[in-house]
C-alpha atoms as a PDB file:
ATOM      1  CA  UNK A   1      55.690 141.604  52.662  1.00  0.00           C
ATOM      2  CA  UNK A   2      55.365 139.165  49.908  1.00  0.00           C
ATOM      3  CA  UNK A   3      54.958 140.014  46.652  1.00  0.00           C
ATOM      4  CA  UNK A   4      51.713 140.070  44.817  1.00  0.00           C
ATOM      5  CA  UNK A   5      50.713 137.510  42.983  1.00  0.00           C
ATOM      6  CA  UNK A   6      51.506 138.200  39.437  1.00  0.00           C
ATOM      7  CA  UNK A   7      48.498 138.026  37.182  1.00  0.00           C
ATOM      8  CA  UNK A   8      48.507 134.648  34.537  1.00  0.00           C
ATOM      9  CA  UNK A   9      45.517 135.183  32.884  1.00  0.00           C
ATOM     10  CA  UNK A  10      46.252 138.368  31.305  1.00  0.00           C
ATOM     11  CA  UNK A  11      46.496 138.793  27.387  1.00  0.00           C
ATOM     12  CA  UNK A  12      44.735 135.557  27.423  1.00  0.00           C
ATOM     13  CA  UNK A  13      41.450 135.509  29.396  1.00  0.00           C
ATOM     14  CA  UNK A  14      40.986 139.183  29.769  1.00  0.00           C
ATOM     15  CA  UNK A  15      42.705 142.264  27.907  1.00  0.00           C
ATOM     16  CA  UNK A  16      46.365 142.928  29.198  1.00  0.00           C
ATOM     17  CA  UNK A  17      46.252 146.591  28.715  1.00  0.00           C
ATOM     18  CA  UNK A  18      44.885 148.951  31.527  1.00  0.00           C
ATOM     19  CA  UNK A  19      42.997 151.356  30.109  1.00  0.00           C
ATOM     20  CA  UNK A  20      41.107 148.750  27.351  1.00  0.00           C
ATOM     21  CA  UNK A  21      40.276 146.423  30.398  1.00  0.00           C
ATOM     22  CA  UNK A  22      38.745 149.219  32.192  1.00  0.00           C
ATOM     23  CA  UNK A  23      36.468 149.951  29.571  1.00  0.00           C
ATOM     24  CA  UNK A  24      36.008 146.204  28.281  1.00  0.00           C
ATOM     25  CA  UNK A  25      34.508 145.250  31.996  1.00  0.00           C
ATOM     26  CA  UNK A  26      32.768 148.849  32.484  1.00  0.00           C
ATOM     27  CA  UNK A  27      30.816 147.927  28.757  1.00  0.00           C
ATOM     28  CA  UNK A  28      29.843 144.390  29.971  1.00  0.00           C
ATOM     29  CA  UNK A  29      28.737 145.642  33.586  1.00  0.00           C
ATOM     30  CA  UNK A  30      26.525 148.595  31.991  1.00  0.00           C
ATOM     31  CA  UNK A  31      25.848 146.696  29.264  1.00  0.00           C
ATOM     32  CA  UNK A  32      24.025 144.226  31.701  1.00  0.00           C
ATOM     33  CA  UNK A  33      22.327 146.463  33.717  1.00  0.00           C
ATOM     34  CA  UNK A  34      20.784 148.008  30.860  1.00  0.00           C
ATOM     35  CA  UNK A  35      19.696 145.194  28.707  1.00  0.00           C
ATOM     36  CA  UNK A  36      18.373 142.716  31.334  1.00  0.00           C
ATOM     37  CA  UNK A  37      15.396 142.653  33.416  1.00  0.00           C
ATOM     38  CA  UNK A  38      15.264 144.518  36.965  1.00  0.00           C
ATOM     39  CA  UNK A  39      16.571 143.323  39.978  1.00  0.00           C
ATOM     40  CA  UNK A  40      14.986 141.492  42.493  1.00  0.00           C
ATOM     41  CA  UNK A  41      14.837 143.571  45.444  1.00  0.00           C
ATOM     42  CA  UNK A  42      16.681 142.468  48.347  1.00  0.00           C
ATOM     43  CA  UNK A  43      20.797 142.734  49.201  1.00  0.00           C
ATOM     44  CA  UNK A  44      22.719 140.348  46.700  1.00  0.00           C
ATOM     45  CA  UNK A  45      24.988 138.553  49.343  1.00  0.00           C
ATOM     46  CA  UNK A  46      26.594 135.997  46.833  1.00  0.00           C
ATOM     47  CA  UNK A  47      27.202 135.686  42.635  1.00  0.00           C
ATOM     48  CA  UNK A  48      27.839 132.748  40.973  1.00  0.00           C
ATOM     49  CA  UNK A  49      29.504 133.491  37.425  1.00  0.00           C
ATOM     50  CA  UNK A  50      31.577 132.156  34.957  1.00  0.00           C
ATOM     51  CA  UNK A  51      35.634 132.388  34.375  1.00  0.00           C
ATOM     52  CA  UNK A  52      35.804 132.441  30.664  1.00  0.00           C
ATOM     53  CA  UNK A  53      37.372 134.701  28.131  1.00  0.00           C
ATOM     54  CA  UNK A  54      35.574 138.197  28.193  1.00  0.00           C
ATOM     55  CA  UNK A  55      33.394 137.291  25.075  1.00  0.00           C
ATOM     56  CA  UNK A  56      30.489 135.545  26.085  1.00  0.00           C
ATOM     57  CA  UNK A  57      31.616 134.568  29.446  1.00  0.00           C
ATOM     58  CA  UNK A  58      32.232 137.874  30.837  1.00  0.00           C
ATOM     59  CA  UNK A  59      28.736 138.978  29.785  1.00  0.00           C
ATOM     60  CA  UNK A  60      27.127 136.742  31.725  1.00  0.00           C
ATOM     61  CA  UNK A  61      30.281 137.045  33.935  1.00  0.00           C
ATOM     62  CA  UNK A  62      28.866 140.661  33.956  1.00  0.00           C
ATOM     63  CA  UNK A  63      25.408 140.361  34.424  1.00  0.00           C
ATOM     64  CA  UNK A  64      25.812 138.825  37.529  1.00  0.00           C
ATOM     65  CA  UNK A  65      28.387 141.981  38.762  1.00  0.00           C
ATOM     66  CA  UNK A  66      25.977 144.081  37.785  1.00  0.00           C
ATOM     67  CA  UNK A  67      23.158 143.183  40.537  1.00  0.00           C
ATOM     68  CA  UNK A  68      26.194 144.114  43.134  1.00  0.00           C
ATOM     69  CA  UNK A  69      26.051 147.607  42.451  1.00  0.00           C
ATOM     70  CA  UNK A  70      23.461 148.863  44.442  1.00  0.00           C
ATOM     71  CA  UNK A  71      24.648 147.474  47.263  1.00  0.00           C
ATOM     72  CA  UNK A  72      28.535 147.849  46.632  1.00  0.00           C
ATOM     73  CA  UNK A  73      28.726 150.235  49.985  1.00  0.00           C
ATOM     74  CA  UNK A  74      27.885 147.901  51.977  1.00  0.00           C
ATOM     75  CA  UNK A  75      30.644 145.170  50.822  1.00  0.00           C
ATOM     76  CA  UNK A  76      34.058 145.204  51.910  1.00  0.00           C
ATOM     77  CA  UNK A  77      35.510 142.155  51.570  1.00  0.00           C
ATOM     78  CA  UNK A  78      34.909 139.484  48.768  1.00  0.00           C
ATOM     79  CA  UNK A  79      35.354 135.664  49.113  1.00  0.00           C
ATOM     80  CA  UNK A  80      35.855 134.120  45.572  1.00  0.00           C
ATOM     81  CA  UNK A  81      35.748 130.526  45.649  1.00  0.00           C
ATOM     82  CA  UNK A  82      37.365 128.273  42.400  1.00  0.00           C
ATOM     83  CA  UNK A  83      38.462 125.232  41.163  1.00  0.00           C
ATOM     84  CA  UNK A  84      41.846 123.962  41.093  1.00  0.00           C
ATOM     85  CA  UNK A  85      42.697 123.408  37.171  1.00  0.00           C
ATOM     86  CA  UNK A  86      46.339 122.950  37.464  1.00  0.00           C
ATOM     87  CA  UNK A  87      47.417 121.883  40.544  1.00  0.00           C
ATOM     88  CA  UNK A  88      45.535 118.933  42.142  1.00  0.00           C
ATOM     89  CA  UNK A  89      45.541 118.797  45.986  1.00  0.00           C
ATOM     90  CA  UNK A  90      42.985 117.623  48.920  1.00  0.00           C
ATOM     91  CA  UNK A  91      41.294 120.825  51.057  1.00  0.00           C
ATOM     92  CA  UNK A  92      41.568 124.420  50.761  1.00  0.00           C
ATOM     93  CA  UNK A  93      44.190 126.593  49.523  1.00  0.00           C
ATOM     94  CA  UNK A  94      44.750 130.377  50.628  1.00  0.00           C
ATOM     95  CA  UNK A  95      47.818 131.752  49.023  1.00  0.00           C
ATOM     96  CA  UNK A  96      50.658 133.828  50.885  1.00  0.00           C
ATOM     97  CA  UNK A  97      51.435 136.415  48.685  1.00  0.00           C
ATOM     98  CA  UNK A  98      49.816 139.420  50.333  1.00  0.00           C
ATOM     99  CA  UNK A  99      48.143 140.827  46.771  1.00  0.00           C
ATOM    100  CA  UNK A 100      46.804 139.846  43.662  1.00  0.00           C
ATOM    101  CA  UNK A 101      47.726 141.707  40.660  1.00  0.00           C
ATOM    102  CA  UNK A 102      45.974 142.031  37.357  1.00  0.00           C
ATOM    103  CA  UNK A 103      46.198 145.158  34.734  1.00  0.00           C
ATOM    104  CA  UNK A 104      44.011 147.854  36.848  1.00  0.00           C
ATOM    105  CA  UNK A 105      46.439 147.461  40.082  1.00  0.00           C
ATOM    106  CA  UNK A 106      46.713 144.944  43.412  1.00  0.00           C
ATOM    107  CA  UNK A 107      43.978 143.812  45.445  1.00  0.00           C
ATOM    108  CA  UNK A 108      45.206 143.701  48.877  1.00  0.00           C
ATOM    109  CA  UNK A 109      44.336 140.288  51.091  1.00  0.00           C
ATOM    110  CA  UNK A 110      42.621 140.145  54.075  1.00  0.00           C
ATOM    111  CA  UNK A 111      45.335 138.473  55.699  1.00  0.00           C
ATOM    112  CA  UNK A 112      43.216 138.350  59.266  1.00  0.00           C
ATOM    113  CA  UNK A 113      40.751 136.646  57.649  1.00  0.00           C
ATOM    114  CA  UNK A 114      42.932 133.701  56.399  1.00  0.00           C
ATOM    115  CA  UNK A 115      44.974 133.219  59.873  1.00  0.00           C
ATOM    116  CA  UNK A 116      41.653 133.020  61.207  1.00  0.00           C
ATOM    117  CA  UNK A 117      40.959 129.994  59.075  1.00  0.00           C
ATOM    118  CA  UNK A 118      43.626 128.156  59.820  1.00  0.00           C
ATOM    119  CA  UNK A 119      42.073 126.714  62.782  1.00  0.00           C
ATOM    120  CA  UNK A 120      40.293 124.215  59.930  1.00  0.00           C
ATOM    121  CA  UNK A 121      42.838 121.210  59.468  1.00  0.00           C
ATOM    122  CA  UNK A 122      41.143 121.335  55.365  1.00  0.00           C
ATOM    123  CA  UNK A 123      42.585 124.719  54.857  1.00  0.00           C
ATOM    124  CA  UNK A 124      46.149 124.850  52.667  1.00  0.00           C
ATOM    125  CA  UNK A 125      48.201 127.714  52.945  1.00  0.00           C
ATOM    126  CA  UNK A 126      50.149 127.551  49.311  1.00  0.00           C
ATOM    127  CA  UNK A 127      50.820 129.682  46.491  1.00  0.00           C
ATOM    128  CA  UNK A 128      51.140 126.652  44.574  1.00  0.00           C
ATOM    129  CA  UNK A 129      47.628 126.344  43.655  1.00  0.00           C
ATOM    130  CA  UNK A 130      47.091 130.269  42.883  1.00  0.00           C
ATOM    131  CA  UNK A 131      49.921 130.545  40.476  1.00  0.00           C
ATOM    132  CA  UNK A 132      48.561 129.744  37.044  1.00  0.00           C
ATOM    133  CA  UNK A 133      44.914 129.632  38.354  1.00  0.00           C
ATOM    134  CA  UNK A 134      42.748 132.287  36.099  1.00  0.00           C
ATOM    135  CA  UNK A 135      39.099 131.229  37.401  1.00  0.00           C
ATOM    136  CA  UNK A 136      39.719 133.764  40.439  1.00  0.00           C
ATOM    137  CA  UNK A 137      41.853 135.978  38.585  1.00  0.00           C
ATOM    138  CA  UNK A 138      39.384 136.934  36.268  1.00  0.00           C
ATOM    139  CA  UNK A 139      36.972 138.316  38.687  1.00  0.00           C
ATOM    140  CA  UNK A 140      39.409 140.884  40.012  1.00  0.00           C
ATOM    141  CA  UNK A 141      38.529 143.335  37.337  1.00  0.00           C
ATOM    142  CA  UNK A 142      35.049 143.557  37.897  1.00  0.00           C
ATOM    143  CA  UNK A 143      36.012 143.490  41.513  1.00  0.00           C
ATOM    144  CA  UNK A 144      38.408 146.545  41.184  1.00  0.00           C
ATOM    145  CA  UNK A 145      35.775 148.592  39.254  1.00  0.00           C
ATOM    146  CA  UNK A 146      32.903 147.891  41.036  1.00  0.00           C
ATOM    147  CA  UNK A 147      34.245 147.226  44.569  1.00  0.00           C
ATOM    148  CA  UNK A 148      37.530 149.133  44.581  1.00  0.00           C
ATOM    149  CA  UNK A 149      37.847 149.388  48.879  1.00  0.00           C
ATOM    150  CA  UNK A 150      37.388 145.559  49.393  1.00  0.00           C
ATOM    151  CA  UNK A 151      39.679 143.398  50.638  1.00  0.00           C
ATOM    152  CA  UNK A 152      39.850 139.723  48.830  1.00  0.00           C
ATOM    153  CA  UNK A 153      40.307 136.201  50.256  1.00  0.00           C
ATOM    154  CA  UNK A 154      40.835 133.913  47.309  1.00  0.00           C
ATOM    155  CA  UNK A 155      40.394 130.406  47.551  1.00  0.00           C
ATOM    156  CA  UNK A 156      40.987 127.608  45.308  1.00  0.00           C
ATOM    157  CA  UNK A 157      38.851 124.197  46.183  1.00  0.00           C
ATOM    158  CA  UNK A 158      40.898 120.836  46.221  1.00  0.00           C
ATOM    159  CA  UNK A 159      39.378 117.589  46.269  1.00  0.00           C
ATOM    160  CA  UNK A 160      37.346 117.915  49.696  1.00  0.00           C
ATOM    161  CA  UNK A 161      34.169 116.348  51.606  1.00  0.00           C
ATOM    162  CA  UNK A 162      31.077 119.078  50.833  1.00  0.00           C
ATOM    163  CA  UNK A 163      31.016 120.070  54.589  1.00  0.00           C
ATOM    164  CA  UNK A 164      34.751 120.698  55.484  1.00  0.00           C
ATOM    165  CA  UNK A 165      34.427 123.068  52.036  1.00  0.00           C
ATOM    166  CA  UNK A 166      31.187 124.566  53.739  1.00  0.00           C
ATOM    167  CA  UNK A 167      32.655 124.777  56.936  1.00  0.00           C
ATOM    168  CA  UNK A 168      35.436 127.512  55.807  1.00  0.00           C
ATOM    169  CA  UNK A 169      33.076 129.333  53.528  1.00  0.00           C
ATOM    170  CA  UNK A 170      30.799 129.435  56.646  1.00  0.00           C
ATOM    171  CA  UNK A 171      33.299 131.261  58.601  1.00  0.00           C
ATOM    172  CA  UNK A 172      34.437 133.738  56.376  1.00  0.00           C
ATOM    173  CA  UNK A 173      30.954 134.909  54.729  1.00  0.00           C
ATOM    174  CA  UNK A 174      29.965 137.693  56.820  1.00  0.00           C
ATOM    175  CA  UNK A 175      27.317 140.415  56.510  1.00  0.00           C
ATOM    176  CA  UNK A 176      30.028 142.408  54.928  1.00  0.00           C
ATOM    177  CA  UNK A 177      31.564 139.826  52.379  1.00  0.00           C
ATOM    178  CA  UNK A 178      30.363 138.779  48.767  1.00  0.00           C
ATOM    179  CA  UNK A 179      30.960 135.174  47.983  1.00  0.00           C
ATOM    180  CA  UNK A 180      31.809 134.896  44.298  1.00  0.00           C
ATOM    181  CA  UNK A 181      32.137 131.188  43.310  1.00  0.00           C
ATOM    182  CA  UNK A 182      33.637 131.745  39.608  1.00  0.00           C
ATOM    183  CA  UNK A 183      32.506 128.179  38.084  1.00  0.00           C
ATOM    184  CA  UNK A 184      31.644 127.241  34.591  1.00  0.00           C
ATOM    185  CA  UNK A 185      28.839 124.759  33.645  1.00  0.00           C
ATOM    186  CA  UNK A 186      29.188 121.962  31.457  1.00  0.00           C
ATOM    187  CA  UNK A 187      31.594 121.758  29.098  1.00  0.00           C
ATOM    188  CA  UNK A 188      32.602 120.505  25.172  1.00  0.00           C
ATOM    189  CA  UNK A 189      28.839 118.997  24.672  1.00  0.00           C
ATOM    190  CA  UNK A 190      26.585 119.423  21.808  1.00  0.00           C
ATOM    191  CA  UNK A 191      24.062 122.476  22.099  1.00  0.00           C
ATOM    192  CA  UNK A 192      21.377 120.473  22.739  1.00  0.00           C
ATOM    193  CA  UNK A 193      22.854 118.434  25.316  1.00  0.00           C
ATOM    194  CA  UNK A 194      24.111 121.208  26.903  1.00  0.00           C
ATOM    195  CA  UNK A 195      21.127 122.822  27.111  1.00  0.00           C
ATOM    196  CA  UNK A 196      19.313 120.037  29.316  1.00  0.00           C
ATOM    197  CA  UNK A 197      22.367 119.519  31.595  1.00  0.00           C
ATOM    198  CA  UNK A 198      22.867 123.148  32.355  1.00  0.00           C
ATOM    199  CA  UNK A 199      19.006 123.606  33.051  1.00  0.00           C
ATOM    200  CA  UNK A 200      18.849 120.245  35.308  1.00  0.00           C
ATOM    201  CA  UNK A 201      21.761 122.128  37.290  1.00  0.00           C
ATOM    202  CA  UNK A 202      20.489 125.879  37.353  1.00  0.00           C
ATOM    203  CA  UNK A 203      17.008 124.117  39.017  1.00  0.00           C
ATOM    204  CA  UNK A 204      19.469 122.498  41.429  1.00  0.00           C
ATOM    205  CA  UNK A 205      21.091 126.141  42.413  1.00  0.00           C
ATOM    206  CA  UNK A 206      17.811 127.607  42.532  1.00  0.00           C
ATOM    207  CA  UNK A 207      16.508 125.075  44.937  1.00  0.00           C
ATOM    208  CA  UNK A 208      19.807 124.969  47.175  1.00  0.00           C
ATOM    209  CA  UNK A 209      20.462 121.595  46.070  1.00  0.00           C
ATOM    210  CA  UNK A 210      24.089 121.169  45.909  1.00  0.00           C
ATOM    211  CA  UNK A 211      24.015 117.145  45.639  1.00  0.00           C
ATOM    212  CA  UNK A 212      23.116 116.814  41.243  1.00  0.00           C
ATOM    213  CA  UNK A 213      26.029 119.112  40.822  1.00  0.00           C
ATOM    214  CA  UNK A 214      29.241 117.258  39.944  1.00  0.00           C
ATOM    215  CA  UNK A 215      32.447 117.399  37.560  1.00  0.00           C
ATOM    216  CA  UNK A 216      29.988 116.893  34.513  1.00  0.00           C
ATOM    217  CA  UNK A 217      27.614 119.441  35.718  1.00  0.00           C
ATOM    218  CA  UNK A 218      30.276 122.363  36.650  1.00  0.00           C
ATOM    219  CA  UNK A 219      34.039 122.119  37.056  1.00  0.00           C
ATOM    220  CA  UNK A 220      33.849 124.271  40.238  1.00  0.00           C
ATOM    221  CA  UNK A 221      31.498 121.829  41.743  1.00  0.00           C
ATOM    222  CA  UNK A 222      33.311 121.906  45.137  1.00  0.00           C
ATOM    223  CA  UNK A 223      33.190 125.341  45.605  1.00  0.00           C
ATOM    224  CA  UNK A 224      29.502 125.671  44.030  1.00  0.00           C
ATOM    225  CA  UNK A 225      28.260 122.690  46.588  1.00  0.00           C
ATOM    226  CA  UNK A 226      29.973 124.034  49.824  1.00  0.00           C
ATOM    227  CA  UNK A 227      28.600 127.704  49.134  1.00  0.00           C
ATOM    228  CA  UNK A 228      25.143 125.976  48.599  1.00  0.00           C
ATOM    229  CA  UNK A 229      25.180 124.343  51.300  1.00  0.00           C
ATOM    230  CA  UNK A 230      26.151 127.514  53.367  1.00  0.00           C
ATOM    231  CA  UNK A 231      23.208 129.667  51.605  1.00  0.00           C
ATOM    232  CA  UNK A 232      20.751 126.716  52.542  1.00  0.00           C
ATOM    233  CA  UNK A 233      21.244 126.715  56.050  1.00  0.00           C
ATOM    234  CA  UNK A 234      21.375 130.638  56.298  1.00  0.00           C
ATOM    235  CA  UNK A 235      17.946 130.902  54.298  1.00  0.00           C
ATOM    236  CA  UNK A 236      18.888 132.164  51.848  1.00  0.00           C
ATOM    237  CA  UNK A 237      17.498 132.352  47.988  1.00  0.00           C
ATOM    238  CA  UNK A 238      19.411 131.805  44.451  1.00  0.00           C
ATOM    239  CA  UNK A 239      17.635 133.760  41.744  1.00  0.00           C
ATOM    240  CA  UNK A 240      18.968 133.378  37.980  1.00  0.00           C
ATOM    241  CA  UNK A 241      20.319 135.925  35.749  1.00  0.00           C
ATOM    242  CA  UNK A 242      21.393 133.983  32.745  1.00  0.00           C
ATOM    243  CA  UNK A 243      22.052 130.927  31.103  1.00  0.00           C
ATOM    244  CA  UNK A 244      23.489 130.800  27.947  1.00  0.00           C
ATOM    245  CA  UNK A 245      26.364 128.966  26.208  1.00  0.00           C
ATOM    246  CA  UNK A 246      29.790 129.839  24.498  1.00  0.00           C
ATOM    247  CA  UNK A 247      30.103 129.222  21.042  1.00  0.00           C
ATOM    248  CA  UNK A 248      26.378 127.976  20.311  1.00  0.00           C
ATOM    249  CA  UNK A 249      25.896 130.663  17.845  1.00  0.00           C
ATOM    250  CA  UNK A 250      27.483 132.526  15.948  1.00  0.00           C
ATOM    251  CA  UNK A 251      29.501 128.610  15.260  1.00  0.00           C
ATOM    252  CA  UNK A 252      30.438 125.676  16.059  1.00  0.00           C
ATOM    253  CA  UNK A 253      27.369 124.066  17.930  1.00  0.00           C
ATOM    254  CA  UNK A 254      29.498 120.869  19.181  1.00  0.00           C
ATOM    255  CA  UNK A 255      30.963 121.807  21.561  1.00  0.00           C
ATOM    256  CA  UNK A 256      29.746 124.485  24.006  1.00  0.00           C
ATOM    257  CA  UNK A 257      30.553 125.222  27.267  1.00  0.00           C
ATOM    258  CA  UNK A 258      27.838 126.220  29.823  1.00  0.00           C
ATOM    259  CA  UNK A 259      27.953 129.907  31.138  1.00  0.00           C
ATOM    260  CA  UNK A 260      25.714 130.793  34.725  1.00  0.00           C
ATOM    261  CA  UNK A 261      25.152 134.043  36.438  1.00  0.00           C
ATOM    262  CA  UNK A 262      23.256 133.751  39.394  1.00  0.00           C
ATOM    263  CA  UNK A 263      22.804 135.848  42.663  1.00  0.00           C
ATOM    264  CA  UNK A 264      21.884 134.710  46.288  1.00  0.00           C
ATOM    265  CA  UNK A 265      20.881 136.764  49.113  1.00  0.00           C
END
């Protein structure tokens, strides 16, 4: 066995201690299922959310979670897809280590499910890329509360053509596994610039457009694009739970950063 990955994110993202992240991602989940409007009916097969610090990022983080609940039994495996911040590389990277830690416990890998990859020449097997990465890390926690059976297959998006990306996702999203693509929107504009980027790209997810979405428009554009492309050719449909944007108010109007939740099923 190899040993989980230890979490990096922790203290700094996303509370350190157990029991007050527990209760800081059970507040944002019911917090969002309370205060927004209903559901769409139909079984959420994929969330796009953001990977910020559990202010304003994990409520919108949240609100997307929170349209996975009612159909939590039928999930057990999750595919969260992210951007490689820290270590640049070309393809697909699947870590070793056979867990991911965070606060609330490991989340065991589906191990299967990455061997079975490896028949795609784009996907890395290296812990390299996982090590300091938090934009998958800080989904665990709402995966361990809401989804506490599934098995995870974390992936961290290289520089890589839109359809080798799409092919992998394609082969690992099954009927029983939620793709998660943790991605922020733009980032460090003014509010009002902001504002018309973010909405230019949310029409572009909505319409299963993955080609307006670059670096500027979300810094998990890779990931975003490939699942897009996947959710297009399946048929699909993105509905939006919330756009919003970190630090436009209460303060400094600047320089925000754009936060997303969206479902697709």
């Amino acid at each position: 066995m190899v040993d989980a990955r230890r979490p990096a994110a922790a203290g700094v993202f996303y509370p350190a201690d157990r029991e007050v992240l527990a209760r800081t991602v059970r507040e944002l989940v019911d917090g969002a299922a309370t205060s927004r409007a209903p559901a769409k009916a139909g079984r959420v097969r994929g969330l796009i959310v953001p990977h910020g610090m559990l202010g304003v990022a994990g409520a919108v983080a949240g609100g997307g979670w929170s349209r996975v609940v009612p159909h939590a039994g039928k999930i057990r495996r999750a595919l969260v897809l992210g951007p490689a911040h820290h270590a640049p590389f070309a393809g697909v990277a699947a870590p070793f280590a056979d867990s991911f830690a965070t606060p609330l416990g490991a989340v065991e890998i589906d191990r299967i499910a990455i061997e079975s990859a490896r028949r795609f020449q784009q996907l890395v097997v290296s812990d390299l890329p996982h090590e300091q990465e938090a934009s998958l890390e800080v989904q665990l926690p709402f995966m361990q509360l809401l989804l506490p059976e599934a098995t995870l297959v974390p992936l961290v998006f290289g520089e890589i053509e839109d359809q080798d990306g799409a092919q992998v996702v394609d082969a690992l999203w099954d009927d029983q596994t939620l793709a998660v693509v943790s991605t922020e929107l733009s980032r460090y504009y003014d509010a009002a610039t902001a504002r018309r980027i973010d909405d230019a790209t949310a029409r572009a997810i909505e319409s299963l457009e993955p080609m307006p979405i670059g670096e500027g428009e979300a810094c998990g554009f890779a990931a975003l694009r490939a699942v897009l492309l996947v959710a297009r050719a399946r048929g699909y449909r993105v509905s939006r739970v919330e756009l919003r944007h970190g630090g436009e108010a209460p303060g400094d109007a600047s320089e925000v950063v754009g936060l997303g939740a969206f479902t697709m099923g």
